[in-house]
C-alpha atoms as a PDB file:
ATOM      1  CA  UNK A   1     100.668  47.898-156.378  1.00  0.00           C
ATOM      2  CA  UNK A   2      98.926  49.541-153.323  1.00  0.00           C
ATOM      3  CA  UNK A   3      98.186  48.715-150.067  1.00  0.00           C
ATOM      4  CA  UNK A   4      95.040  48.447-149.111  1.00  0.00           C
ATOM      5  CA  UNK A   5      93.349  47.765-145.266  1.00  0.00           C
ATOM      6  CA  UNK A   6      90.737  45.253-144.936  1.00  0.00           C
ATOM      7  CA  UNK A   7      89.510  46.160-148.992  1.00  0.00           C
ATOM      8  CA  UNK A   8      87.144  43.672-150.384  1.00  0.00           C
ATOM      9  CA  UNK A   9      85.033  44.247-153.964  1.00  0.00           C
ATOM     10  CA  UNK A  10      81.762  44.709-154.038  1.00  0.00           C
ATOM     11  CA  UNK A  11      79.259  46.220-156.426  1.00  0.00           C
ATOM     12  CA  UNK A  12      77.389  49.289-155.676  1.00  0.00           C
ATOM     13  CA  UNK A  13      75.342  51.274-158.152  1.00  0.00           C
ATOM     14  CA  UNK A  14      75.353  55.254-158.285  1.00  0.00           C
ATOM     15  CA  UNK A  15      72.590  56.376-160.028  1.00  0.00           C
ATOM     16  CA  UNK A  16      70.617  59.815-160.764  1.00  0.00           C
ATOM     17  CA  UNK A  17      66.743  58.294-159.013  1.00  0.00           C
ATOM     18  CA  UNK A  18      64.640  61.103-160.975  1.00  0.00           C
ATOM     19  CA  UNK A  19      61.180  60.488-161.918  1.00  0.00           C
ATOM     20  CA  UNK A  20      62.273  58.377-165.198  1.00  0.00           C
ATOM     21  CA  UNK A  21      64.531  55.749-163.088  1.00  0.00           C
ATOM     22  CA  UNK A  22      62.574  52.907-161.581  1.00  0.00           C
ATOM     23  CA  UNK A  23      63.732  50.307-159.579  1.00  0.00           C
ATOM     24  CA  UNK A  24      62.535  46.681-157.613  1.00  0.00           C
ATOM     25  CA  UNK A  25      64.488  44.859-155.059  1.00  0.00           C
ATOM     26  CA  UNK A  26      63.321  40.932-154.901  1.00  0.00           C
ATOM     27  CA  UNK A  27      64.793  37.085-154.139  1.00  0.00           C
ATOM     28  CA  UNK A  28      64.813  35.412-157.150  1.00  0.00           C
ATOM     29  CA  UNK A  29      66.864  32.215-157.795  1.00  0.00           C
ATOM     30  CA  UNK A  30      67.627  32.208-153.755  1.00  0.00           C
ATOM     31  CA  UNK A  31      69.679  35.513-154.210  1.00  0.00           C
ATOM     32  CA  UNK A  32      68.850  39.216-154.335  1.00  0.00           C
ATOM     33  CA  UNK A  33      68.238  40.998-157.246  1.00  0.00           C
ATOM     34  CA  UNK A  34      67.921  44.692-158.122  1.00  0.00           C
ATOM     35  CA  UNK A  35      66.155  45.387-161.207  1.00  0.00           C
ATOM     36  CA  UNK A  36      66.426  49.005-162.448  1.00  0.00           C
ATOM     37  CA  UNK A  37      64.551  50.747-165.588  1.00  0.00           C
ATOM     38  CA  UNK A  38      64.460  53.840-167.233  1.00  0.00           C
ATOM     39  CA  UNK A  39      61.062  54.012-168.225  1.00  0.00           C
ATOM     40  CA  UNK A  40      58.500  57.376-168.988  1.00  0.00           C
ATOM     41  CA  UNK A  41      56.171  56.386-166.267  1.00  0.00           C
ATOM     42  CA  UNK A  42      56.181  54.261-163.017  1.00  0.00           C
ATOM     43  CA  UNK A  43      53.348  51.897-165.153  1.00  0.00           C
ATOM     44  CA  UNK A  44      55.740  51.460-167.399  1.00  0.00           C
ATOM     45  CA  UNK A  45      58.454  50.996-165.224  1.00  0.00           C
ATOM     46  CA  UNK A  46      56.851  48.013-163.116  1.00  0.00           C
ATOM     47  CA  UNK A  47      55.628  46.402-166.467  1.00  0.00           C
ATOM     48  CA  UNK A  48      58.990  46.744-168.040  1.00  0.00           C
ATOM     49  CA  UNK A  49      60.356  44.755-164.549  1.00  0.00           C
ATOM     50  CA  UNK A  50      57.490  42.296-164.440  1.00  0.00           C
ATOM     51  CA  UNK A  51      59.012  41.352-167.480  1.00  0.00           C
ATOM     52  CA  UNK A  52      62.456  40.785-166.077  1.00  0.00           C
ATOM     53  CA  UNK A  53      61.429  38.814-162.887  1.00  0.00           C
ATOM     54  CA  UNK A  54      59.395  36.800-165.336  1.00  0.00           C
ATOM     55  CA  UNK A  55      62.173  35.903-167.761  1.00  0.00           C
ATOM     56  CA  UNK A  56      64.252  35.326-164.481  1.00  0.00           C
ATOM     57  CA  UNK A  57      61.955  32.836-163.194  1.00  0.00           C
ATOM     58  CA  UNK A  58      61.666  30.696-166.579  1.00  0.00           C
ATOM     59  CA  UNK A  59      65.771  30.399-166.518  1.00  0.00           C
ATOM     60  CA  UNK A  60      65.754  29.396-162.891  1.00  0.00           C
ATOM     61  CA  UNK A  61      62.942  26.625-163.749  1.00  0.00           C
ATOM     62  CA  UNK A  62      64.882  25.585-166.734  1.00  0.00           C
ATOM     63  CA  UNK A  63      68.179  25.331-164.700  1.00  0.00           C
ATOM     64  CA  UNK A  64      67.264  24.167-160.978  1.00  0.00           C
ATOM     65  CA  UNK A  65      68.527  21.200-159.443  1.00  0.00           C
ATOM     66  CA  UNK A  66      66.270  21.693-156.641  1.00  0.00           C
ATOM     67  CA  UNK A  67      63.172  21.648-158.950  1.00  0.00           C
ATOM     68  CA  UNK A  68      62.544  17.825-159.767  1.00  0.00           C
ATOM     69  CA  UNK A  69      60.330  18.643-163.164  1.00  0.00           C
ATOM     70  CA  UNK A  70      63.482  20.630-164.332  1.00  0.00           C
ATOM     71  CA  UNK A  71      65.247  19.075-167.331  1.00  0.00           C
ATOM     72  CA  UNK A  72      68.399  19.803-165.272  1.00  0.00           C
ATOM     73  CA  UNK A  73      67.038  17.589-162.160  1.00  0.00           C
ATOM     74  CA  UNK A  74      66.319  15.481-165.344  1.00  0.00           C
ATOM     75  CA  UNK A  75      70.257  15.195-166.720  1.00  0.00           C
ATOM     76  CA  UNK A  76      71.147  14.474-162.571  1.00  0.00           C
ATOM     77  CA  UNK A  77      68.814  11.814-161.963  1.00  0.00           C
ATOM     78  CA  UNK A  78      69.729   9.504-165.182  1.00  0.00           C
ATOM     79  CA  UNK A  79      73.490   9.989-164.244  1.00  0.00           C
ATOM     80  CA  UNK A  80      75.434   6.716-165.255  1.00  0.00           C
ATOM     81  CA  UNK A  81      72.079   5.360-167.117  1.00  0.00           C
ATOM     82  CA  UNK A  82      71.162   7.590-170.249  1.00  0.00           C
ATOM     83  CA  UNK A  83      71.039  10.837-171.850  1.00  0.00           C
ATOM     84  CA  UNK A  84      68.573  13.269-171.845  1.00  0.00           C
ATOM     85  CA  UNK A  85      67.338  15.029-174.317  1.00  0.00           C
ATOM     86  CA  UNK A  86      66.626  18.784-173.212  1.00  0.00           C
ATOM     87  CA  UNK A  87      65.756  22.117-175.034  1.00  0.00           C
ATOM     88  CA  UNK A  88      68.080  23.983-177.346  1.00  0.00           C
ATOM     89  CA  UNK A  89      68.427  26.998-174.752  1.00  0.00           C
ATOM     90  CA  UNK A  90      69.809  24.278-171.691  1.00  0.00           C
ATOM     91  CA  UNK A  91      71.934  22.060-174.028  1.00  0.00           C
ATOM     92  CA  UNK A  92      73.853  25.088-175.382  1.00  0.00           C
ATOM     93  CA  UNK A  93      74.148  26.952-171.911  1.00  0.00           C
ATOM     94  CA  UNK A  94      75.728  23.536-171.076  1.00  0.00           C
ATOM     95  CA  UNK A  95      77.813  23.453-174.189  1.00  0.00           C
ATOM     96  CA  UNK A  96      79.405  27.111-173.487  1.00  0.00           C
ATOM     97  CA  UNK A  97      79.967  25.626-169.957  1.00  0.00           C
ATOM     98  CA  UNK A  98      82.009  23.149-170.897  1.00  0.00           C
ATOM     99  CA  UNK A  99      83.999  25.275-173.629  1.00  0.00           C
ATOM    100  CA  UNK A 100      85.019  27.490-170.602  1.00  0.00           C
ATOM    101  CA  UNK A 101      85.627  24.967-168.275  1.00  0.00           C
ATOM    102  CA  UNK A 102      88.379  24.026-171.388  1.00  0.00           C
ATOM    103  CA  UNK A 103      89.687  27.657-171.012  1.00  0.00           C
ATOM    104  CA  UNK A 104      89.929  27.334-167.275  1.00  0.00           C
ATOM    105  CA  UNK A 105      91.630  24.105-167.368  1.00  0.00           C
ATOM    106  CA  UNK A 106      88.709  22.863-165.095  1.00  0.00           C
ATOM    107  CA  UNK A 107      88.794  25.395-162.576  1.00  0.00           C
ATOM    108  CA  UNK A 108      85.793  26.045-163.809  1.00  0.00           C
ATOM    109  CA  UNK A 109      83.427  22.934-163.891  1.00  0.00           C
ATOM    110  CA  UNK A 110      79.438  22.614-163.432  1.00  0.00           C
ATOM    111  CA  UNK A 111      80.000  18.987-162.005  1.00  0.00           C
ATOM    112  CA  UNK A 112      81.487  20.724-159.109  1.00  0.00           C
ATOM    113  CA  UNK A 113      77.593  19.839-157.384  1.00  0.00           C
ATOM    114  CA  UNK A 114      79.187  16.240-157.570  1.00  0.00           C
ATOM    115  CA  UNK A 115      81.594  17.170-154.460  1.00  0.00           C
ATOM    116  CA  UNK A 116      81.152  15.553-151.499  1.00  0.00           C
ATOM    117  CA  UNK A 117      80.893  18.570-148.991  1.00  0.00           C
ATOM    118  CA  UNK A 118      83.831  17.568-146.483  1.00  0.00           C
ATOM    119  CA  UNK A 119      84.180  21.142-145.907  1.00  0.00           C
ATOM    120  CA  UNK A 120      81.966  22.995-143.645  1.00  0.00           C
ATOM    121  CA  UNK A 121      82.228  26.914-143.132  1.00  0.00           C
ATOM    122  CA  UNK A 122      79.730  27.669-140.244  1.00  0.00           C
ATOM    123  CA  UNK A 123      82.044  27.310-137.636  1.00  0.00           C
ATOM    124  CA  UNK A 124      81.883  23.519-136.938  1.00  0.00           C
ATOM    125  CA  UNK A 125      85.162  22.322-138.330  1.00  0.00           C
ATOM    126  CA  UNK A 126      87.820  21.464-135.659  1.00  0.00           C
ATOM    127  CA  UNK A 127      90.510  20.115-137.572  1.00  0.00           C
ATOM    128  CA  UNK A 128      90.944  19.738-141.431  1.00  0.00           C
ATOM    129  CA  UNK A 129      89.649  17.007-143.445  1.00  0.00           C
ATOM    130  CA  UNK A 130      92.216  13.936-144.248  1.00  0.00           C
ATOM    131  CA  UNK A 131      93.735  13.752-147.418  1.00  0.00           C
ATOM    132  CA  UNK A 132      92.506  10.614-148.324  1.00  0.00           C
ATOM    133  CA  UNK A 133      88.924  12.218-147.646  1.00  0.00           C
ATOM    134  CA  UNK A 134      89.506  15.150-149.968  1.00  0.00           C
ATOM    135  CA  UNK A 135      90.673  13.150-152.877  1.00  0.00           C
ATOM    136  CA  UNK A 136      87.516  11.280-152.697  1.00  0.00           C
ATOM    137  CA  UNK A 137      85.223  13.973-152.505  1.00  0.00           C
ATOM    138  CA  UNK A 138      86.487  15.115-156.349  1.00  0.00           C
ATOM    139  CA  UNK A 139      85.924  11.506-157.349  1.00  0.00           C
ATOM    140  CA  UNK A 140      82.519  12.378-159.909  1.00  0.00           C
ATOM    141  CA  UNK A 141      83.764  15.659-160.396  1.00  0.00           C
ATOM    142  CA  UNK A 142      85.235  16.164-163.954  1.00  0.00           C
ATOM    143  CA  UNK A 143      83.844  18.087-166.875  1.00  0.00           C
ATOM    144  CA  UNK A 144      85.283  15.772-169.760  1.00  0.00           C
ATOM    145  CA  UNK A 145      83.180  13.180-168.143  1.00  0.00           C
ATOM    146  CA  UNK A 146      79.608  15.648-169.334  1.00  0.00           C
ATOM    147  CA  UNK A 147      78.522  13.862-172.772  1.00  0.00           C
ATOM    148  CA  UNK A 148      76.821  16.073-175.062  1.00  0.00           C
ATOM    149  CA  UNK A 149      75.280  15.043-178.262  1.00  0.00           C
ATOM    150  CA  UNK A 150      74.643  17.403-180.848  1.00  0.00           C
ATOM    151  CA  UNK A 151      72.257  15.656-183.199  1.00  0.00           C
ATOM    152  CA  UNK A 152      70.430  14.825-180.863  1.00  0.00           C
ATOM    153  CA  UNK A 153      70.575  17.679-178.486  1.00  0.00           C
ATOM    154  CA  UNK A 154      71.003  14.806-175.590  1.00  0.00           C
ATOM    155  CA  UNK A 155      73.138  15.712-171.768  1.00  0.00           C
ATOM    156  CA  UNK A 156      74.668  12.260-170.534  1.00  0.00           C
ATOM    157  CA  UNK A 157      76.430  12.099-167.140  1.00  0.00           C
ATOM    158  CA  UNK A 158      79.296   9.346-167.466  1.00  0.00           C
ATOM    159  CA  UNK A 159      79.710   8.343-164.045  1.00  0.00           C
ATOM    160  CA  UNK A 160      76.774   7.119-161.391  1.00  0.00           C
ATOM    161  CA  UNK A 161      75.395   9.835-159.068  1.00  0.00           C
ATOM    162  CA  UNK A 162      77.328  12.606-160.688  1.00  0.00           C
ATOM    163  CA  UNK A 163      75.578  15.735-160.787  1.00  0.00           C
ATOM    164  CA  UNK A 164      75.813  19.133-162.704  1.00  0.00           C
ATOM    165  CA  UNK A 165      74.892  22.992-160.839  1.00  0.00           C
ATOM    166  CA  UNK A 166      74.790  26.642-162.163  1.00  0.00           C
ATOM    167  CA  UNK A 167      75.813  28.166-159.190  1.00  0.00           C
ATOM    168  CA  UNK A 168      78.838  29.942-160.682  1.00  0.00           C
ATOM    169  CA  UNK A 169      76.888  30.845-163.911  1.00  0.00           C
ATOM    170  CA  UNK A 170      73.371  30.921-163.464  1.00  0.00           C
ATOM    171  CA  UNK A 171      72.754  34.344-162.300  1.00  0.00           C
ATOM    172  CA  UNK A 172      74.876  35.876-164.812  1.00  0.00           C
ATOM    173  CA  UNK A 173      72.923  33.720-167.203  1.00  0.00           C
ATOM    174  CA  UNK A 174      69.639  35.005-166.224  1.00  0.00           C
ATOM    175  CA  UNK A 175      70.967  39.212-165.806  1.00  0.00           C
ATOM    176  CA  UNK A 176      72.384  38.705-169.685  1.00  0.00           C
ATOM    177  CA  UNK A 177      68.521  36.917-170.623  1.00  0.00           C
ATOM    178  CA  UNK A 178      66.910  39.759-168.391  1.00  0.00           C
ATOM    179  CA  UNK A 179      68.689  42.530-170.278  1.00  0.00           C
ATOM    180  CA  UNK A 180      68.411  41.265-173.655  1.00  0.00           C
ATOM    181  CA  UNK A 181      64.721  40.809-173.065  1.00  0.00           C
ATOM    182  CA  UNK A 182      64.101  44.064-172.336  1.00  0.00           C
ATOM    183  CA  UNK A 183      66.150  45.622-174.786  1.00  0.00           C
ATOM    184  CA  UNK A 184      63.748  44.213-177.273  1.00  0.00           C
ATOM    185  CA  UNK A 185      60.700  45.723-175.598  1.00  0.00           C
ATOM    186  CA  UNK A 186      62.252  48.887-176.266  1.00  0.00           C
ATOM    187  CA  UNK A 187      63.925  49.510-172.947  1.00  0.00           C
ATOM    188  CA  UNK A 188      66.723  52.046-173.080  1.00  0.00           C
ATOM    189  CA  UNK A 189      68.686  51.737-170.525  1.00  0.00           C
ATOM    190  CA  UNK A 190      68.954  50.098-167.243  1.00  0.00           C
ATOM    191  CA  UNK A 191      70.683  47.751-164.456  1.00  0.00           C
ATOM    192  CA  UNK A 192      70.399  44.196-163.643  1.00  0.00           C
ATOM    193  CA  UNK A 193      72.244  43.381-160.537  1.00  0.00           C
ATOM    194  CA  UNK A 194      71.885  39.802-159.428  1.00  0.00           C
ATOM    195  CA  UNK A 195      73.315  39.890-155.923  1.00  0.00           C
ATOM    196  CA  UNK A 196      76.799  40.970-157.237  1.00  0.00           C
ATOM    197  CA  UNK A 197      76.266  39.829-161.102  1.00  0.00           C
ATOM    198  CA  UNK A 198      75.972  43.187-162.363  1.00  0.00           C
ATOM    199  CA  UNK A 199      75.117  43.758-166.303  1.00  0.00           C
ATOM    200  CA  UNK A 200      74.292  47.528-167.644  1.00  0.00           C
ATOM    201  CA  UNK A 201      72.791  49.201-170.766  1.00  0.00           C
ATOM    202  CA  UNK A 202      72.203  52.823-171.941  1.00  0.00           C
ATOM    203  CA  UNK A 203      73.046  55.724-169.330  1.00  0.00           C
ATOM    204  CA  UNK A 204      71.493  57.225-166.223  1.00  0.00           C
ATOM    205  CA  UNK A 205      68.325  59.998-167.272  1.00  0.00           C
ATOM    206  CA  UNK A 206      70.947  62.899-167.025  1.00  0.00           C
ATOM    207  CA  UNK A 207      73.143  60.700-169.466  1.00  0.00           C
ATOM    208  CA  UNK A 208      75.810  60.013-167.459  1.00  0.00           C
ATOM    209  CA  UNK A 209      77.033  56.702-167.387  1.00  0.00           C
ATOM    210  CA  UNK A 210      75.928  54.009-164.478  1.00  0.00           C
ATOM    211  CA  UNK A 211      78.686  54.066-162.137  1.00  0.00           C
ATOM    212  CA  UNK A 212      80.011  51.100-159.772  1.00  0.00           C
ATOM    213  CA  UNK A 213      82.118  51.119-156.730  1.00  0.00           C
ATOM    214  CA  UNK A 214      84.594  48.615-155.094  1.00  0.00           C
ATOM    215  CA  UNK A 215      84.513  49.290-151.307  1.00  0.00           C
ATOM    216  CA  UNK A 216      85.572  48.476-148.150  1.00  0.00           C
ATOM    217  CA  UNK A 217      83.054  45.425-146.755  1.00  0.00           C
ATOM    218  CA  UNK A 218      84.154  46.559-143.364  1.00  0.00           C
ATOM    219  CA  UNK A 219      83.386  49.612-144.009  1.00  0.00           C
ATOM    220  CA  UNK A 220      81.066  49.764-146.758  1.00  0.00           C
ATOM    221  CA  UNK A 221      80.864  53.664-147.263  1.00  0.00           C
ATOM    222  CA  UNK A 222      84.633  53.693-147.492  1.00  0.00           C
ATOM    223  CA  UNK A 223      84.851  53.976-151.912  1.00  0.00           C
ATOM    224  CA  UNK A 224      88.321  52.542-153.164  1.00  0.00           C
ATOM    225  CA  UNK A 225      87.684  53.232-156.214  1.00  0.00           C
ATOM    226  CA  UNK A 226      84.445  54.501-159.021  1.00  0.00           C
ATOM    227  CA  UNK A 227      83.909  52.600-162.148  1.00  0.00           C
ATOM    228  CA  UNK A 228      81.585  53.934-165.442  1.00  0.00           C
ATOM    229  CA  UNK A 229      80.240  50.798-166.633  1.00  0.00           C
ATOM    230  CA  UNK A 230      78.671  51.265-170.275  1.00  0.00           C
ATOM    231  CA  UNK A 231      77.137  48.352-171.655  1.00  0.00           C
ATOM    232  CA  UNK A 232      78.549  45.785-170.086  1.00  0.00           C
ATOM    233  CA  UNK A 233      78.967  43.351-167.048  1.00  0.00           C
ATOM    234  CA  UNK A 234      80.963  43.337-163.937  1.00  0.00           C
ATOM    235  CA  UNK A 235      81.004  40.250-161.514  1.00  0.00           C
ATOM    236  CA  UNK A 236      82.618  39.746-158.337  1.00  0.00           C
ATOM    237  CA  UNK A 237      83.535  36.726-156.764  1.00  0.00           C
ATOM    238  CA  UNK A 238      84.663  36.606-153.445  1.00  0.00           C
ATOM    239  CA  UNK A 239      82.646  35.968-149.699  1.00  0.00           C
ATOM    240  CA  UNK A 240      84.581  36.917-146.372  1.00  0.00           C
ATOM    241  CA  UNK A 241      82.246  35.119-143.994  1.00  0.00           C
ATOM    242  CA  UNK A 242      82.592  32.070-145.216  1.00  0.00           C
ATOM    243  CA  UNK A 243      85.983  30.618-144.596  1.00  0.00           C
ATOM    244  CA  UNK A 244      87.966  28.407-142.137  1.00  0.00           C
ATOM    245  CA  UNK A 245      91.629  28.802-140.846  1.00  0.00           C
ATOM    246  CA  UNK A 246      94.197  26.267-140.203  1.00  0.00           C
ATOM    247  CA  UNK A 247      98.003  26.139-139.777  1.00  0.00           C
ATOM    248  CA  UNK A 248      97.566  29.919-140.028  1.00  0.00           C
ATOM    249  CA  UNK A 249      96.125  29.944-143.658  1.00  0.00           C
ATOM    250  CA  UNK A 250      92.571  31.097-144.602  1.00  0.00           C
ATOM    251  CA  UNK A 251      90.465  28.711-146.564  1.00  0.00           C
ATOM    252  CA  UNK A 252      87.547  30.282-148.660  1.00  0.00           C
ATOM    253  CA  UNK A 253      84.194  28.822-149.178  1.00  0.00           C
ATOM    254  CA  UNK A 254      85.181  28.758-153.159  1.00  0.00           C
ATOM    255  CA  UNK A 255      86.916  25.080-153.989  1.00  0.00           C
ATOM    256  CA  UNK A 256      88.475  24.388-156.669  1.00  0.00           C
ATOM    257  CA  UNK A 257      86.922  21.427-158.249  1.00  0.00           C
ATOM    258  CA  UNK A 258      90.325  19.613-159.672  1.00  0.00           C
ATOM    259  CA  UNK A 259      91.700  19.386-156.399  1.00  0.00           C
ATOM    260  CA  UNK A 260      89.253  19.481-153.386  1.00  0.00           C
ATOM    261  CA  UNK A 261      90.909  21.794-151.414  1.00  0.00           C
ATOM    262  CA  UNK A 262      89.818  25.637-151.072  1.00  0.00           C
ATOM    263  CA  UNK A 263      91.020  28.349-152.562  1.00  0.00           C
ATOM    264  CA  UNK A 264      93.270  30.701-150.830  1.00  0.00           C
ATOM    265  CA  UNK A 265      95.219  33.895-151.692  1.00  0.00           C
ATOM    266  CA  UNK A 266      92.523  36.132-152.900  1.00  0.00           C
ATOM    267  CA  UNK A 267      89.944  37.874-151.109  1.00  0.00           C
ATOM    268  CA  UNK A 268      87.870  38.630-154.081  1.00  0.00           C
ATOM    269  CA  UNK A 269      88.191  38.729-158.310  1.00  0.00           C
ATOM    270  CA  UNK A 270      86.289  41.251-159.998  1.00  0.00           C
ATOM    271  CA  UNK A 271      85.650  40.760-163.719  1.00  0.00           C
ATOM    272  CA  UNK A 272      84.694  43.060-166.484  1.00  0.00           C
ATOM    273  CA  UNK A 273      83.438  41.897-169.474  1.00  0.00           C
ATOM    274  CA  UNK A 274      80.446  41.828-172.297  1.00  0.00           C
ATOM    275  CA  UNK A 275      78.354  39.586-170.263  1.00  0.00           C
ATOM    276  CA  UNK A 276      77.213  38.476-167.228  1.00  0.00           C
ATOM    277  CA  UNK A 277      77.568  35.243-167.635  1.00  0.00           C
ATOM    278  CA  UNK A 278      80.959  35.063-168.709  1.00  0.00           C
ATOM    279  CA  UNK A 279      81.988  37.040-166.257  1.00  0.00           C
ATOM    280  CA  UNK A 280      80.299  34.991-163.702  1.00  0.00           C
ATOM    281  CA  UNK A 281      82.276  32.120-164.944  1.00  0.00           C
ATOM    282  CA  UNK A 282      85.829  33.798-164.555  1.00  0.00           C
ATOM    283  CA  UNK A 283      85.258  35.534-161.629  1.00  0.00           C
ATOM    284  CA  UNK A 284      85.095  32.196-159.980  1.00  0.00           C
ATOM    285  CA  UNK A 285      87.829  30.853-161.719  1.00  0.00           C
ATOM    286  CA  UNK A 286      90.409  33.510-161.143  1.00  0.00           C
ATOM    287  CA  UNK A 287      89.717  33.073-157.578  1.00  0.00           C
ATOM    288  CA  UNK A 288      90.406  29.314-157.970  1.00  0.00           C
ATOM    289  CA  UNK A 289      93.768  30.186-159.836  1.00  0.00           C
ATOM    290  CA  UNK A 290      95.135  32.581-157.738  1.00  0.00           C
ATOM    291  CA  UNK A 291      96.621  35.893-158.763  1.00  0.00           C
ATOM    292  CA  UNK A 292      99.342  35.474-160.860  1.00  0.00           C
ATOM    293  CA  UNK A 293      97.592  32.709-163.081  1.00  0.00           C
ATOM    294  CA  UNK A 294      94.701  34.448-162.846  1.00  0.00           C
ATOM    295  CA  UNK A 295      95.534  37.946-164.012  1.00  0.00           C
ATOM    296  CA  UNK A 296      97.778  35.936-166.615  1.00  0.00           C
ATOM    297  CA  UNK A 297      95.046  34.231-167.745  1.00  0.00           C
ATOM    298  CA  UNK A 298      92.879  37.441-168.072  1.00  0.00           C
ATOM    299  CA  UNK A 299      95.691  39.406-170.079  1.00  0.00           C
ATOM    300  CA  UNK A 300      95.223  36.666-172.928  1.00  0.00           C
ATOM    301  CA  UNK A 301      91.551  37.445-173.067  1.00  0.00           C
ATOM    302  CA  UNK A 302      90.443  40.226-175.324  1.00  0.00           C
ATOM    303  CA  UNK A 303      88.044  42.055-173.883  1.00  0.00           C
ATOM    304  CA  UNK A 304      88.049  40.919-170.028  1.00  0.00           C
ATOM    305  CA  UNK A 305      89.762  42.904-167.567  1.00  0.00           C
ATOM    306  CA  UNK A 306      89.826  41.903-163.776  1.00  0.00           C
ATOM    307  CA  UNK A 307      90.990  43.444-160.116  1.00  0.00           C
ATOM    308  CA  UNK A 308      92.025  41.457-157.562  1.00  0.00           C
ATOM    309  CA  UNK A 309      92.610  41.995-154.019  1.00  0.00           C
ATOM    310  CA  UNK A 310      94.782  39.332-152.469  1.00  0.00           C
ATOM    311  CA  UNK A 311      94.836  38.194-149.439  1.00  0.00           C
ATOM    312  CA  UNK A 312      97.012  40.827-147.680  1.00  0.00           C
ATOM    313  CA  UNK A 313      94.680  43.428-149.275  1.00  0.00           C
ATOM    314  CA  UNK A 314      97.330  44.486-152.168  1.00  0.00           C
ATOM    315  CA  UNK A 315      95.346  45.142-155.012  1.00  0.00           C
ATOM    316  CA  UNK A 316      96.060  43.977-158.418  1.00  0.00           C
ATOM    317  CA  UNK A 317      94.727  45.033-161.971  1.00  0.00           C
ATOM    318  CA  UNK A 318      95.162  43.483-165.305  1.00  0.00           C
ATOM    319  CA  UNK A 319      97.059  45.419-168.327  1.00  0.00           C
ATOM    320  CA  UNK A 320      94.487  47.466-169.543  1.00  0.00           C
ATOM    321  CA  UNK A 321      92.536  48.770-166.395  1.00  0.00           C
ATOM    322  CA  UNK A 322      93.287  52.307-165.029  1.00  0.00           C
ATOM    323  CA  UNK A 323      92.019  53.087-161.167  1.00  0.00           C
ATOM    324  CA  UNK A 324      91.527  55.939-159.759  1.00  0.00           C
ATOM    325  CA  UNK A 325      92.103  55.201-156.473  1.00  0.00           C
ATOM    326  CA  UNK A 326      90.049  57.559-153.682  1.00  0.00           C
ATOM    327  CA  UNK A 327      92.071  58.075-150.617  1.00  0.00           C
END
């Protein structure tokens, strides 16, 4: 274990920009994404990322709680009254939700949205919230209480004015449709990095492989340590604006959904995995764990590997990741 000062993960992307490498920055789904092709000419390149922002925008419609003709707004507003009956792509997105929120033990859980927000991290909390105030705010939360029906591919919210959101999945969701998309149009290789959400195919034009970075966010051209990503997603969860401190202990933005209260201990989780949006998913929950449960829960996972930075920068990997640490 190493000690780090002031480390937090983020994603940055080293790539070889020659003449075949294309790339569009954009706000889709209220976040920033880069979109990045390897393409034979820049006509190409745009089309192949017109196609991207377009598949990105149909997944946001689909999923949207802010949009009131989604089928998600749909599910939301006949909470506690009936199911709805939504497309095959939405009820098995949901399905997959709830088979990880099982894996999590809940600290995962879409009907997180259902929390009352008695925390506020823009500077205008005084004094914590009562006890009896934080209980309550869980009170719809609870992903056993999300009714699906398979014969009828029908969403049914149990309790009154519960609510569901894909805020911890959603982007990963829409890098893994993105990428799969274009793979069928006959892109090679490329990057879709959805403010953080990070899913790769093929190599860079020289055929090396895309390469990330976790870095100092104090200091972001301070490198900890290089990555080659080949294939496959890396997610990191983690924001160190948005907190609160009382009694001397930091409170991230990130609650966890069985209790109420905010995470604390980790600055940020950084997952690698197949997918985006699985990775989306556990990068989220290990920060809701903590470390030990959370890289203990990782080692049982074939095929995930995470880094964590706690919250007195020490850095911490899980079995089967070797760092090469930059001094």
């Amino acid at each position: 274990m190493k000690t780090l000062f002031s480390i937090s993960a983020f994603l940055i992307i080293s790539a070889v920009f020659s003449q075949n490498t294309y790339t569009k920055t954009l706000k889709l789904m209220g976040s920033r994404f880069d979109i990045t092709v390897v393409a034979e000419t820049e006509d190409e390149g745009n089309n192949f990322i017109e196609i991207a922002v377009n598949e990105i925008s149909r997944i946001e419609k689909l999923i949207s709680s802010w949009d009131a003709n989604s089928q998600t707004s749909e599910i939301i507003r006949n909470a506690g009254i009936k199911p709805v009956v939504v497309e095959n792509e939405l009820f098995q997105l949901i399905k997959r939700c709830l088979k990880i929120s099982e894996l999590t033990n809940g600290a995962f859980d879409i009907s997180y949205a259902s929390m009352d927000k008695v925390w506020h991290f823009d500077g205008s909390m005084t004094e914590m919230p009562s006890q009896e105030a934080i209980k309550k705010s869980v009170s719809k939360v609870g992903y056993k209480n999300i009714i699906l029906d398979e014969a009828n591919h029908s969403v049914f919210l149990k309790l009154e004015n519960m609510k569901i959101g894909f805020g911890a999945i959603g982007k990963g969701y829409a890098a893994d449709k993105a990428k799969a998309l274009l793979q069928q149009k006959g892109v090679k290789a490329g990057i879709i990095n959805a403010s953080g959400d990070l899913n790769t195919w093929g190599t860079q034009p020289d055929g090396k492989d895309w390469m990330v970075a976790i870095v100092n966010p104090l200091n972001k051209s301070k490198v900890f340590s290089w990555l080659p990503v080949s294939n496959s997603a890396v997610v990191t969860s983690g924001n160190y604006e948005k907190y609160v401190i009382f009694n001397d202990v930091l409170f991230s933005h990130i609650i966890d959904p069985r209790t109420g209260y905010p995470s604390t201990g980790i600055l940020s989780a950084t997952v690698f995995t197949a997918n985006a949006e699985l990775a989306d998913a556990l990068a989220t929950s290990i920060f809701v764990m903590g470390v030990e449960t959370g890289l203990d829960f990782v080692n049982q996972l074939k095929g995930v590997e995470c880094v964590i930075v706690d919250k007195d920068n020490k850095l911490h990997t899980s079995n089967n990741i070797n760092l090469k640490l930059i001094d």
